[in-house]
C-alpha atoms as a PDB file:
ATOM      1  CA  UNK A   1       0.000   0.000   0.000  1.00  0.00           C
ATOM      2  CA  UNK A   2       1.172   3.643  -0.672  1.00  0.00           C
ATOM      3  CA  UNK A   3       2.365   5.500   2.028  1.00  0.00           C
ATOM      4  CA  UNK A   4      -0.017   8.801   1.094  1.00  0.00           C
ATOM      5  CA  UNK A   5      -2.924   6.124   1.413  1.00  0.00           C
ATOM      6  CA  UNK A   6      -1.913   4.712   4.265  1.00  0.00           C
ATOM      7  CA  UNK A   7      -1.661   8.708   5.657  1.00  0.00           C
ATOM      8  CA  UNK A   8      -5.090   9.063   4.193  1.00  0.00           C
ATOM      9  CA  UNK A   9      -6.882   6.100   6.128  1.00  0.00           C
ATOM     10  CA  UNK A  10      -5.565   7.165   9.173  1.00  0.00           C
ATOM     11  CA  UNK A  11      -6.562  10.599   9.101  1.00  0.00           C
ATOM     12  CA  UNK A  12      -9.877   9.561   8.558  1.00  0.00           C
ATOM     13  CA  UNK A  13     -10.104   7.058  10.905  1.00  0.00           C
ATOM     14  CA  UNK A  14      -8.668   9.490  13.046  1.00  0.00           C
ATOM     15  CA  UNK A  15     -11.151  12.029  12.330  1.00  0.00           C
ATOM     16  CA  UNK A  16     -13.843   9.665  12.768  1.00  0.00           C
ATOM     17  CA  UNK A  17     -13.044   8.850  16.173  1.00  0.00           C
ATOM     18  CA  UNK A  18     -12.831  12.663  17.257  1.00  0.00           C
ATOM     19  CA  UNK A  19     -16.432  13.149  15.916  1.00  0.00           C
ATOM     20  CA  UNK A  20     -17.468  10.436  17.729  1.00  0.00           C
ATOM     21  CA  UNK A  21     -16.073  11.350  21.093  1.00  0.00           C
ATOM     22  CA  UNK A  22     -17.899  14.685  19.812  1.00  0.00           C
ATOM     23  CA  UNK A  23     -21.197  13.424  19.410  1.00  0.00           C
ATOM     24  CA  UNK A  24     -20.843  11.357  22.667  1.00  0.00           C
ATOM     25  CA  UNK A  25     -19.540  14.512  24.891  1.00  0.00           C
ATOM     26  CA  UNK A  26     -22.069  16.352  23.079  1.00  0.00           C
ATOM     27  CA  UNK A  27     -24.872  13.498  24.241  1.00  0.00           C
ATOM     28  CA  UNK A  28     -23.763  13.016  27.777  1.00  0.00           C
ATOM     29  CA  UNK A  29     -23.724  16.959  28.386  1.00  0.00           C
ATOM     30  CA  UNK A  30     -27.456  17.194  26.907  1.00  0.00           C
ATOM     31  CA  UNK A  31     -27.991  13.794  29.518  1.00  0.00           C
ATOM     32  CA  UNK A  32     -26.361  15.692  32.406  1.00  0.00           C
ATOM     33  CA  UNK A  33     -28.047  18.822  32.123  1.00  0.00           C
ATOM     34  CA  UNK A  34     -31.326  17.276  31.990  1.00  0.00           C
ATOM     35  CA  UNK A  35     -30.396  15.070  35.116  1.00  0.00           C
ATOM     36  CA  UNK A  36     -29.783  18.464  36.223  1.00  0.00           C
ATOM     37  CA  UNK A  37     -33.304  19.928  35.426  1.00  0.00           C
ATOM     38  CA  UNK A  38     -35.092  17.296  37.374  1.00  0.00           C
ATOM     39  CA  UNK A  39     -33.124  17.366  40.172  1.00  0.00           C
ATOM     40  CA  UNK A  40     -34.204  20.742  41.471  1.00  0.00           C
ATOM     41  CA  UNK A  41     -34.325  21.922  44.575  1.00  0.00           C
ATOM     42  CA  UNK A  42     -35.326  23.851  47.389  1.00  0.00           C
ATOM     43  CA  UNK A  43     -32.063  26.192  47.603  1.00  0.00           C
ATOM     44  CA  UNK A  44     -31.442  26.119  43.998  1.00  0.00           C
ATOM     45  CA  UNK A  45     -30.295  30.017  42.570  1.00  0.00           C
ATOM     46  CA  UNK A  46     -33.253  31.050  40.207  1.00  0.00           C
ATOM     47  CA  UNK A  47     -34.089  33.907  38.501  1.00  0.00           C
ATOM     48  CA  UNK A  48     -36.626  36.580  39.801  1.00  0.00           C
ATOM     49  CA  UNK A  49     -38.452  37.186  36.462  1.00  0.00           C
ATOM     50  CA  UNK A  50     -36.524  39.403  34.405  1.00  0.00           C
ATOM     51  CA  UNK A  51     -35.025  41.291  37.220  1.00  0.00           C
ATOM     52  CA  UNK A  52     -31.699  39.823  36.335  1.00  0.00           C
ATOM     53  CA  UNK A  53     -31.365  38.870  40.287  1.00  0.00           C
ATOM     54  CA  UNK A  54     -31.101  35.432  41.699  1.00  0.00           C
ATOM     55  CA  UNK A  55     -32.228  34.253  44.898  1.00  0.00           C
ATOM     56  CA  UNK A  56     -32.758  31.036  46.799  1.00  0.00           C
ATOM     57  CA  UNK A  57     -35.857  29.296  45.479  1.00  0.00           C
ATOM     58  CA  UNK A  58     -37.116  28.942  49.476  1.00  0.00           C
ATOM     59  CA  UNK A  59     -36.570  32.324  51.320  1.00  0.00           C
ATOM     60  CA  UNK A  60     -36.496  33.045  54.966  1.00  0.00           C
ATOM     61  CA  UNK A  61     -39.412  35.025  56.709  1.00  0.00           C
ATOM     62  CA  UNK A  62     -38.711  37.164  59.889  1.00  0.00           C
ATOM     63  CA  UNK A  63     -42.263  38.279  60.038  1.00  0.00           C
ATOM     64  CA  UNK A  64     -43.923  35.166  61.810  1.00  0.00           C
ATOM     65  CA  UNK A  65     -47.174  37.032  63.312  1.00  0.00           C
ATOM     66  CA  UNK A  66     -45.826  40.867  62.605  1.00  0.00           C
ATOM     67  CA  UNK A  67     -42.107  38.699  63.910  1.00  0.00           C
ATOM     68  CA  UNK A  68     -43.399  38.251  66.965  1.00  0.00           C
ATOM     69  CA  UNK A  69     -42.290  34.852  67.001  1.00  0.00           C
ATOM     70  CA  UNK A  70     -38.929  35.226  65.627  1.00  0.00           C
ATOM     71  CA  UNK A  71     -38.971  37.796  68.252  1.00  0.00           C
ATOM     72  CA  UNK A  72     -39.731  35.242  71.538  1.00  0.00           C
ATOM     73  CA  UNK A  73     -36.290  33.650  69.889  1.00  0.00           C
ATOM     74  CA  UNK A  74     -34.349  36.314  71.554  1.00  0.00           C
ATOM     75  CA  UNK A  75     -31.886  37.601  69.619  1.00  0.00           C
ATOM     76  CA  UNK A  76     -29.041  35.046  69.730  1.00  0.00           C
ATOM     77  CA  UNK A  77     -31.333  32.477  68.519  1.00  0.00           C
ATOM     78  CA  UNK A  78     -33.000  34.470  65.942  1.00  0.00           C
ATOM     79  CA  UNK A  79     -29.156  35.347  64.236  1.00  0.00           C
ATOM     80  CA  UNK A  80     -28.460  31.263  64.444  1.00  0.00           C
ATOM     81  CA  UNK A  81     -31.066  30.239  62.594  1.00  0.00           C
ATOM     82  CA  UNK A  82     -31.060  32.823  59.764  1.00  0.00           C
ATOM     83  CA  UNK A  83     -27.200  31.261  59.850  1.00  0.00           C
ATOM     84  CA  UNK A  84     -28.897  27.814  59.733  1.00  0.00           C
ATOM     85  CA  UNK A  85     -30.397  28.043  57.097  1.00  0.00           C
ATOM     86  CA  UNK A  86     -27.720  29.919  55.472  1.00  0.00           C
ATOM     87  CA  UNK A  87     -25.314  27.031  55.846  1.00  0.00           C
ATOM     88  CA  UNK A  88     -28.675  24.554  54.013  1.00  0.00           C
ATOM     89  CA  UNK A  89     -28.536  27.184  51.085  1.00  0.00           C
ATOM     90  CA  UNK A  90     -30.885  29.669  52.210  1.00  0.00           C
ATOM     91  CA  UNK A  91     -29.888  33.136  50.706  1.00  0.00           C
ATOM     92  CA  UNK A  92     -32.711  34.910  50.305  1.00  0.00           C
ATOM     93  CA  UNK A  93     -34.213  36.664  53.689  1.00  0.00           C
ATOM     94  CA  UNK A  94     -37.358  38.773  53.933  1.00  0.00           C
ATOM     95  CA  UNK A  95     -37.683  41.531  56.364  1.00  0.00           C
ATOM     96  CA  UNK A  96     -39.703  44.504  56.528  1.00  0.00           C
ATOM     97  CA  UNK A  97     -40.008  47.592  58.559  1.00  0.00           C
ATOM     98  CA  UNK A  98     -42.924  46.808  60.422  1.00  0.00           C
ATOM     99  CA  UNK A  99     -41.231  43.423  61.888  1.00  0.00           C
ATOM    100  CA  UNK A 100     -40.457  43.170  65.429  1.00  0.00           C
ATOM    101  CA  UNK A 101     -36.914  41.569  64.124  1.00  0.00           C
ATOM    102  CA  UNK A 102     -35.943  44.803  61.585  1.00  0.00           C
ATOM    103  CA  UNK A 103     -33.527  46.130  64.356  1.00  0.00           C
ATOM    104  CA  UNK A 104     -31.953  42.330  64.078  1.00  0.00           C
ATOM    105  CA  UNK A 105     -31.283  41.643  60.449  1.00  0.00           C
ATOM    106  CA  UNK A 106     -27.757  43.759  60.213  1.00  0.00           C
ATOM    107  CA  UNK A 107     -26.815  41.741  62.926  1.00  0.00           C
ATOM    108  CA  UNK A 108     -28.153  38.173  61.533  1.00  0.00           C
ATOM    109  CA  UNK A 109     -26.528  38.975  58.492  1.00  0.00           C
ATOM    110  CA  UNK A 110     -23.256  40.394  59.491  1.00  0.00           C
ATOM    111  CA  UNK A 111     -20.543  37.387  58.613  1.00  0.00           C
ATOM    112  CA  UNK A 112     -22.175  36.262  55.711  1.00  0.00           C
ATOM    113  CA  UNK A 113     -21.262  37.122  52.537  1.00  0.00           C
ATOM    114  CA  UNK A 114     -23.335  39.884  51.129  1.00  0.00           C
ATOM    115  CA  UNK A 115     -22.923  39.342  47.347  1.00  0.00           C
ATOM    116  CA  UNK A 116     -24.213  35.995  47.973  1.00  0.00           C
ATOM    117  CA  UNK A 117     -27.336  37.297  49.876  1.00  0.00           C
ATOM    118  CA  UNK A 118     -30.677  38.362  48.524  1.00  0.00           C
ATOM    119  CA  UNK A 119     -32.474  40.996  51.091  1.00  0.00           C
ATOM    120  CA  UNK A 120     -35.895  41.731  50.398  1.00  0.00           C
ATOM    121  CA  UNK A 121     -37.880  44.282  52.725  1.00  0.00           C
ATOM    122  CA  UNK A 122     -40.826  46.765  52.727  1.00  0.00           C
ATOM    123  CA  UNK A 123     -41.306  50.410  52.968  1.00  0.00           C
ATOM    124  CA  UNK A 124     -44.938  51.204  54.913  1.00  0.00           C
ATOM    125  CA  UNK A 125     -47.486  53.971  53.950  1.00  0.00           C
ATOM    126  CA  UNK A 126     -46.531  57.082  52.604  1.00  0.00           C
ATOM    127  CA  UNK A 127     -43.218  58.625  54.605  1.00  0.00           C
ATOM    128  CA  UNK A 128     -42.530  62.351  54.739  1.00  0.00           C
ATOM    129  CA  UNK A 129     -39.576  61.240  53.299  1.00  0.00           C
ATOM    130  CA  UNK A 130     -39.430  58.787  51.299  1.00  0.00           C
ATOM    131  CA  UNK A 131     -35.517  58.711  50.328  1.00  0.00           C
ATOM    132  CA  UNK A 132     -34.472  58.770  53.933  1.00  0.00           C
ATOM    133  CA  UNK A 133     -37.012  55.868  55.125  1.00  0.00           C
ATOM    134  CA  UNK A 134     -35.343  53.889  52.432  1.00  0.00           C
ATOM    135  CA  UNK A 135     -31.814  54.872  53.682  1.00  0.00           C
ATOM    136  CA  UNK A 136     -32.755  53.784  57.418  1.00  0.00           C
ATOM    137  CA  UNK A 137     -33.034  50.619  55.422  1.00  0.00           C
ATOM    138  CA  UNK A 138     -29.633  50.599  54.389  1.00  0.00           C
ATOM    139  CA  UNK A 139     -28.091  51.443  57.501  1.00  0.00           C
ATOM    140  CA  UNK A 140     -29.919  49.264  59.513  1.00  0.00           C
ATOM    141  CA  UNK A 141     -28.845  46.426  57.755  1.00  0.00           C
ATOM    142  CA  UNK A 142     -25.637  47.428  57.232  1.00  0.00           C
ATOM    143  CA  UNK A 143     -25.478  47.254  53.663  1.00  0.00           C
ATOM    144  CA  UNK A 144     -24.944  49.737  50.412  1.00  0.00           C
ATOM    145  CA  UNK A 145     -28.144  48.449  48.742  1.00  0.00           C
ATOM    146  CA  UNK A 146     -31.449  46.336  49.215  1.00  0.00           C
ATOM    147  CA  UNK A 147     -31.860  43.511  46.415  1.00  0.00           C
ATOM    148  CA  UNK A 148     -35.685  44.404  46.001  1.00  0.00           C
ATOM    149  CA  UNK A 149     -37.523  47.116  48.215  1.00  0.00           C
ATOM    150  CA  UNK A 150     -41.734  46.800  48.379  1.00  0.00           C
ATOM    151  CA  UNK A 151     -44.622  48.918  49.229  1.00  0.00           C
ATOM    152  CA  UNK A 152     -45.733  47.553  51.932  1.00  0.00           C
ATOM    153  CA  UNK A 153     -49.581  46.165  51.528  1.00  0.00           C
ATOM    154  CA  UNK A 154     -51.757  47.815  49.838  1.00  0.00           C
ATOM    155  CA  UNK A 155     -54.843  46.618  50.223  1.00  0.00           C
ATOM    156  CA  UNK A 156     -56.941  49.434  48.311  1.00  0.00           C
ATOM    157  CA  UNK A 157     -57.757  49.611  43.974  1.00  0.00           C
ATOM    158  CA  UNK A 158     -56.063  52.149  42.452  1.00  0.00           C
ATOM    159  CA  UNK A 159     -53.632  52.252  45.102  1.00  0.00           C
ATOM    160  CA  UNK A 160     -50.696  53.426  42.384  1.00  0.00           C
ATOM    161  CA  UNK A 161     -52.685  56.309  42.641  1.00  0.00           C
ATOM    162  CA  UNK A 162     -52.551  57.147  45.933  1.00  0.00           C
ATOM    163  CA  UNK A 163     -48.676  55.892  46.041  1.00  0.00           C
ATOM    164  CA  UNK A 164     -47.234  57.802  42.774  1.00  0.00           C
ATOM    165  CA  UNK A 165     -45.444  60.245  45.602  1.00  0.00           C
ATOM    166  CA  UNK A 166     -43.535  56.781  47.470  1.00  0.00           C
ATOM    167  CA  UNK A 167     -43.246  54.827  44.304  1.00  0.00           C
ATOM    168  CA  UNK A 168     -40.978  58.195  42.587  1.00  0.00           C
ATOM    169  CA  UNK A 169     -39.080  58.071  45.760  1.00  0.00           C
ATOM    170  CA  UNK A 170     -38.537  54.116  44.876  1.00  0.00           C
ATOM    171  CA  UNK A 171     -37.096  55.129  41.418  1.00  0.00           C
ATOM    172  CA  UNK A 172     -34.878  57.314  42.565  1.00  0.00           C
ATOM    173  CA  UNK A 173     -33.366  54.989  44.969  1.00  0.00           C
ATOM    174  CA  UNK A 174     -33.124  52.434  42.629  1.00  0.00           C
ATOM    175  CA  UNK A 175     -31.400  55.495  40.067  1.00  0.00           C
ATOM    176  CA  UNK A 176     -28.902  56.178  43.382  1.00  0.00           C
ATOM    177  CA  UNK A 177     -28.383  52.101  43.224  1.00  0.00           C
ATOM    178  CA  UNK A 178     -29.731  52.168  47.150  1.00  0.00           C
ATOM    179  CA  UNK A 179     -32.126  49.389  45.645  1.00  0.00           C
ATOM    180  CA  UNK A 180     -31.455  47.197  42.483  1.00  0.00           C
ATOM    181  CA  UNK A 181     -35.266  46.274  42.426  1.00  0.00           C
ATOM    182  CA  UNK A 182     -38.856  47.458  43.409  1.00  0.00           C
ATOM    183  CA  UNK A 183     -42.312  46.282  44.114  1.00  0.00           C
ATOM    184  CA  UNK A 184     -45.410  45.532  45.921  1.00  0.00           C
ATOM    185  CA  UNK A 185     -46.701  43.134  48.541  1.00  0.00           C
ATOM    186  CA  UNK A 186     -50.736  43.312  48.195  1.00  0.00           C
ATOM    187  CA  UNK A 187     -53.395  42.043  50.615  1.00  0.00           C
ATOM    188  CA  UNK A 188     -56.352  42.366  48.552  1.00  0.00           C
ATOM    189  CA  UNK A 189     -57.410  41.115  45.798  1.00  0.00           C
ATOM    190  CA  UNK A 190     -58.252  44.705  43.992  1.00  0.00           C
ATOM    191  CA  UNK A 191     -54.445  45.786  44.689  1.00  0.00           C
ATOM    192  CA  UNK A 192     -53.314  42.498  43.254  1.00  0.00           C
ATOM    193  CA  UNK A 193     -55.388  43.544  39.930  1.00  0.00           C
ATOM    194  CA  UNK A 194     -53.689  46.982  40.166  1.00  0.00           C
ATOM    195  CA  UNK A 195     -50.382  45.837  41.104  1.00  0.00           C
ATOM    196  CA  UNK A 196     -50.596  43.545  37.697  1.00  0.00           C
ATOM    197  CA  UNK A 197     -52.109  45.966  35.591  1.00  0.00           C
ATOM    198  CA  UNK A 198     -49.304  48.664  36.582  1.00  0.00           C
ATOM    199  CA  UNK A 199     -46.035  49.331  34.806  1.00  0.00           C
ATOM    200  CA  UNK A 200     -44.165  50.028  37.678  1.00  0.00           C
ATOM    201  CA  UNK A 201     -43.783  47.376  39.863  1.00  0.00           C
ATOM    202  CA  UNK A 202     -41.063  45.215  38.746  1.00  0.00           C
ATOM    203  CA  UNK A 203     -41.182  42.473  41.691  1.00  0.00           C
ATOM    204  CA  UNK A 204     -44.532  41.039  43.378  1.00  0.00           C
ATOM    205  CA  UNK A 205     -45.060  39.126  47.021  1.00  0.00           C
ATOM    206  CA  UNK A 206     -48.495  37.311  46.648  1.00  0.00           C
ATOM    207  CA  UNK A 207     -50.564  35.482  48.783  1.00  0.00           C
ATOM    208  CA  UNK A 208     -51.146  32.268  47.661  1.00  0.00           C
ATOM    209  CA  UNK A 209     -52.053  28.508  49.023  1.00  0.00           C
ATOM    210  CA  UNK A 210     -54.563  26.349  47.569  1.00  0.00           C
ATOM    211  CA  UNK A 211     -56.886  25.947  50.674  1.00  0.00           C
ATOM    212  CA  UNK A 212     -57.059  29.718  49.657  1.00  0.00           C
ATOM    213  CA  UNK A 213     -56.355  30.441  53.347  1.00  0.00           C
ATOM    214  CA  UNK A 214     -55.690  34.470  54.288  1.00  0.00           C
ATOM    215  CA  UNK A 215     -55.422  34.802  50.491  1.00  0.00           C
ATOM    216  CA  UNK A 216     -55.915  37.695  48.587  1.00  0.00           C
ATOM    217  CA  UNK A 217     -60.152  38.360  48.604  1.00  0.00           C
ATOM    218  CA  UNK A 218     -62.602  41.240  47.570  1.00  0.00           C
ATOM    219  CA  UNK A 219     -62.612  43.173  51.116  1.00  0.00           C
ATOM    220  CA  UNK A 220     -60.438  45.924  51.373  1.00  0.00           C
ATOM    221  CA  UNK A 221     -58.924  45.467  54.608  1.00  0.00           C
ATOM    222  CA  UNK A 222     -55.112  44.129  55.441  1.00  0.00           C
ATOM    223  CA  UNK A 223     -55.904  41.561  57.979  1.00  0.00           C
ATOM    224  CA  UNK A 224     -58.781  39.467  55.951  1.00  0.00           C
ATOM    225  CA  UNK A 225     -58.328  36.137  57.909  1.00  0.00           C
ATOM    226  CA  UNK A 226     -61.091  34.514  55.634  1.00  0.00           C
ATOM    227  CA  UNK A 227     -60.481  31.468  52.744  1.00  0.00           C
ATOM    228  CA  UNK A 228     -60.988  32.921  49.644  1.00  0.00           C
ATOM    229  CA  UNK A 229     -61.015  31.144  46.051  1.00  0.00           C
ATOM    230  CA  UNK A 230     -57.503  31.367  44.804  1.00  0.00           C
ATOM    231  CA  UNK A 231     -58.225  31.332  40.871  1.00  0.00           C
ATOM    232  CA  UNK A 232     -58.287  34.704  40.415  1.00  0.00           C
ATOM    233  CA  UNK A 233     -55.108  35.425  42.368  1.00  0.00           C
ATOM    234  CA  UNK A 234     -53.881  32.383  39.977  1.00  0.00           C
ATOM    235  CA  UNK A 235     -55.128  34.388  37.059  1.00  0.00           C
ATOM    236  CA  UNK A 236     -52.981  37.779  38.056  1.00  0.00           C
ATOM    237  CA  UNK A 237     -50.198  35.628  39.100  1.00  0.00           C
ATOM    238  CA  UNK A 238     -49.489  34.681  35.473  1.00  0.00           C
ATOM    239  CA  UNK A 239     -50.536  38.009  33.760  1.00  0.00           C
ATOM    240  CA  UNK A 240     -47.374  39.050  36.086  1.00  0.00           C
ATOM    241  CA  UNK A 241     -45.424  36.318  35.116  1.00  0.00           C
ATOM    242  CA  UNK A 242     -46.093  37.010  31.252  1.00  0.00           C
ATOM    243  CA  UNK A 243     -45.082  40.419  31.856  1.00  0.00           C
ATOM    244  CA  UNK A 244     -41.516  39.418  32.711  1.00  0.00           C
ATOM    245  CA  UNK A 245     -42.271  40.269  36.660  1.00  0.00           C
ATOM    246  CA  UNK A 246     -40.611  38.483  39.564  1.00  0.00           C
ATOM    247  CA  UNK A 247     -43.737  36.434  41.133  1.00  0.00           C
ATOM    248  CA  UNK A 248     -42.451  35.750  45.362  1.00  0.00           C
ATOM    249  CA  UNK A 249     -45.135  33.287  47.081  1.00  0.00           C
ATOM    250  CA  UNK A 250     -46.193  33.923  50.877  1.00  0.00           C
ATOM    251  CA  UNK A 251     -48.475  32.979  53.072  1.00  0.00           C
ATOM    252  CA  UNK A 252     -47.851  29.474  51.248  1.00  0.00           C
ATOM    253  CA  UNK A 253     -48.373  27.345  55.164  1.00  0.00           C
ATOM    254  CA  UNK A 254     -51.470  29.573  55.360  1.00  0.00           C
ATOM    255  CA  UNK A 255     -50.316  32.415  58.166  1.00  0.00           C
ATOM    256  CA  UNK A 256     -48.815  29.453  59.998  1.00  0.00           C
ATOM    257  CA  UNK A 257     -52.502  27.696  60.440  1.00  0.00           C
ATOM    258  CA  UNK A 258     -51.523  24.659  58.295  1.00  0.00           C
ATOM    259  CA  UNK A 259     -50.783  22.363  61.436  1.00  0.00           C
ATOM    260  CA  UNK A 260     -51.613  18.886  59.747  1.00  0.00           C
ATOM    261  CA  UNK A 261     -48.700  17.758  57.684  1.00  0.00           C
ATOM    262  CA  UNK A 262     -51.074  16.731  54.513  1.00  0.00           C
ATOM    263  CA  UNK A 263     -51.832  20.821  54.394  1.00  0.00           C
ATOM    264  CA  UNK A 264     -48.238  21.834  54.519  1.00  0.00           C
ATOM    265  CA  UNK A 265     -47.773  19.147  51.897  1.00  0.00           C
ATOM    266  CA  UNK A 266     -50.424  20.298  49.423  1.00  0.00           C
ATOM    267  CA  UNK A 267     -49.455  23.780  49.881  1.00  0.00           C
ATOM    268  CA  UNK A 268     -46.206  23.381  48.904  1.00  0.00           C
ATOM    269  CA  UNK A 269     -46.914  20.908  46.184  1.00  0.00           C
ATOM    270  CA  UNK A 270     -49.022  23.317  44.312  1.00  0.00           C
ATOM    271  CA  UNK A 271     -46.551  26.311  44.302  1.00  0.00           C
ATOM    272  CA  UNK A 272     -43.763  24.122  43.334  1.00  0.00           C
ATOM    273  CA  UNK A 273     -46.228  23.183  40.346  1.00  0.00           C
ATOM    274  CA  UNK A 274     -46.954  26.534  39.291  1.00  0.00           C
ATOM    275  CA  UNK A 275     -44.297  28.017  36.572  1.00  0.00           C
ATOM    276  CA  UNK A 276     -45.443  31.220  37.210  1.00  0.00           C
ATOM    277  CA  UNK A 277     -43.908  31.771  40.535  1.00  0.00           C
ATOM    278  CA  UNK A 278     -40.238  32.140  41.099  1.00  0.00           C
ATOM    279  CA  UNK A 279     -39.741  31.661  44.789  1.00  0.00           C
ATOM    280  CA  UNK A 280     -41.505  31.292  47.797  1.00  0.00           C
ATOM    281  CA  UNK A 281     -40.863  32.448  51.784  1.00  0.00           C
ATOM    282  CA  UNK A 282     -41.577  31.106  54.420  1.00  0.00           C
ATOM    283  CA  UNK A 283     -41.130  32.244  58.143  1.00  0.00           C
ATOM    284  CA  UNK A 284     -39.272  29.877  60.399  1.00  0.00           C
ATOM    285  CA  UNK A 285     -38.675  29.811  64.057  1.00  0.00           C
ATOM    286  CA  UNK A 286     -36.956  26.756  64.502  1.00  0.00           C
ATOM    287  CA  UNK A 287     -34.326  24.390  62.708  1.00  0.00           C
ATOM    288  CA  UNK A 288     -36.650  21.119  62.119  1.00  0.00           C
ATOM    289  CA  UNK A 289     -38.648  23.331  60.381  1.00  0.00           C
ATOM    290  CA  UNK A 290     -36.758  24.425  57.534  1.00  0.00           C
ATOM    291  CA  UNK A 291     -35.483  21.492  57.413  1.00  0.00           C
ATOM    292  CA  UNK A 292     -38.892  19.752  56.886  1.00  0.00           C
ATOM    293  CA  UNK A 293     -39.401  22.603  54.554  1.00  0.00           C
ATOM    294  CA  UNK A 294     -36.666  21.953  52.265  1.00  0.00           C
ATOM    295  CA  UNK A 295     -37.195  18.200  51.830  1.00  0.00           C
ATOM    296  CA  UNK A 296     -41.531  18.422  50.562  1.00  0.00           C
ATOM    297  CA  UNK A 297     -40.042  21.180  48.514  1.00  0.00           C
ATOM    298  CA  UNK A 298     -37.386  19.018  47.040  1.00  0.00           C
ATOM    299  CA  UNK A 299     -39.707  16.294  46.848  1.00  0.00           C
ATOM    300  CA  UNK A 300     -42.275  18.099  45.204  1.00  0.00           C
ATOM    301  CA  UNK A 301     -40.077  19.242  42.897  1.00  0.00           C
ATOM    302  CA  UNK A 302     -38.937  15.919  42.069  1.00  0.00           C
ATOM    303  CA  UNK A 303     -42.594  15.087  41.580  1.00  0.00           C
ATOM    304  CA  UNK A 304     -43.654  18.135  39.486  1.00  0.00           C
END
């Protein structure tokens, strides 16, 4: 045989064997990253919408009955379990102003690295000042910036209205970079259909279990403790989610009345169903909880 056809079978073979370790790479990393899809999880990093931010898909809530409960924790135990369920891959924490533990979260948080951390919290009513009450935010939690900064329940229609004055204040924080997102947390369901109809807010906290327990109804009043039907809280959930919005479950173990496990269970099951939301948060006073928390989330997200 010819040397230059000897040359030319081998480069061919050759050639053939580097497509096919091609095609097989190519194969096992479409396999892997579909093993990867199903396997989600409770602390997996998603994206909120089209915020561009990430956060943990279960977040931490401090405001347990107004935080009254995080607050009989004292404030040693309060800061070790926020660092709990840090260390399970809990990033995200939700305070607000009007929590008994708002004084607390610089503290909790101090150790942990902040780049890592997504800090959501909420502005109420209408300050004098609406830059500054924002600000008090920032220095209380000892931080440049606040991930994503809410109006704190509005309960009335045509509440962006009534708000314009706060919600200019909100841009121009987010303009000075003092927040890198804004929003609303409703408790009604006429300021859900006005927070979804509005171009303004970019992230939403919602209401939502499928008992429809202290969700989002027709009366206009904050503390509604009824069950209410949750389709059309459903129905402005995804008009949100079409509009690129980040969609934050609460209320998901029912304003902590879900005491029978098969509740908790069902609860969690449907959000972890639902594409339209992003993340949920839920408020925790004790270890076995979010650790029960994280494994029907995993499993239910194994399931969906």
């Amino acid at each position: 045989m010819k040397r230059h056809e000897l040359d030319r079978r081998q480069f061919l073979q050759t050639s053939a064997a580097v497509a096919g370790a091609a095609m097989l790479s190519r194969w096992g990393l479409t396999q892997a990253a579909a093993g990867e899809a199903v396997k989600r999880t409770a602390v997996d990093q998603v994206p909120l919408g089209k915020t561009g931010l990430k956060l943990s898909r279960l977040g931490f809530g401090t405001g347990s009955n107004s935080g009254r409960e995080q607050l009989e924790l004292g404030k040693e135990g309060f800061i070790k379990l926020i660092h709990y369920g840090y260390d399970q891959g809990i990033t995200y924490v939700d305070a607000a102003k009007m929590y008994r533990t708002f004084g607390w979260i610089g503290d909790a948080i101090k150790g942990l690295p902040r780049e890592k951390l997504f800090i959501q919290s909420k502005v109420p009513g209408q300050p004098d000042d609406v830059l500054a009450a924002i600000d008090e935010h920032r220095k209380t939690f000892d931080t440049d910036y606040i991930d994503s900064l809410l109006v704190h329940c509005m309960v009335k229609g045509k509440w962006t209205d009534e708000m314009k004055r706060v919600m200019d204040g909100f841009n121009q924080a987010k303009d000075k970079k003092w927040i890198r997102a804004k929003g609303v947390s409703c408790h009604s369901l006429p300021a859900l259909r006005d927070a979804a109809a509005s171009d303004w807010p970019e992230v939403h906290l919602v209401r939502v279990n499928p008992q429809g327990r202290v969700t989002d109804g027709p009366d206009i009043t904050w503390d509604s403790q009824g069950t209410h039907d949750i389709a059309p809280v459903m129905q402005e959930i995804k008009t949100m989610h079409d509009k690129g919005r980040g969609v934050i479950g609460m209320k998901l173990i029912g304003n902590g009345e879900f005491k029978n496990p098969e509740d908790r269970e069902k609860a969690i099951r449907f959000a972890m169903a639902c594409k339209d939301i992003d993340a949920v948060v839920i408020g925790f006073t004790s270890t076995q909880q979010i650790d029960e928390a994280i494994e029907r989330i995993n499993r239910a997200l194994a399931a969906a």
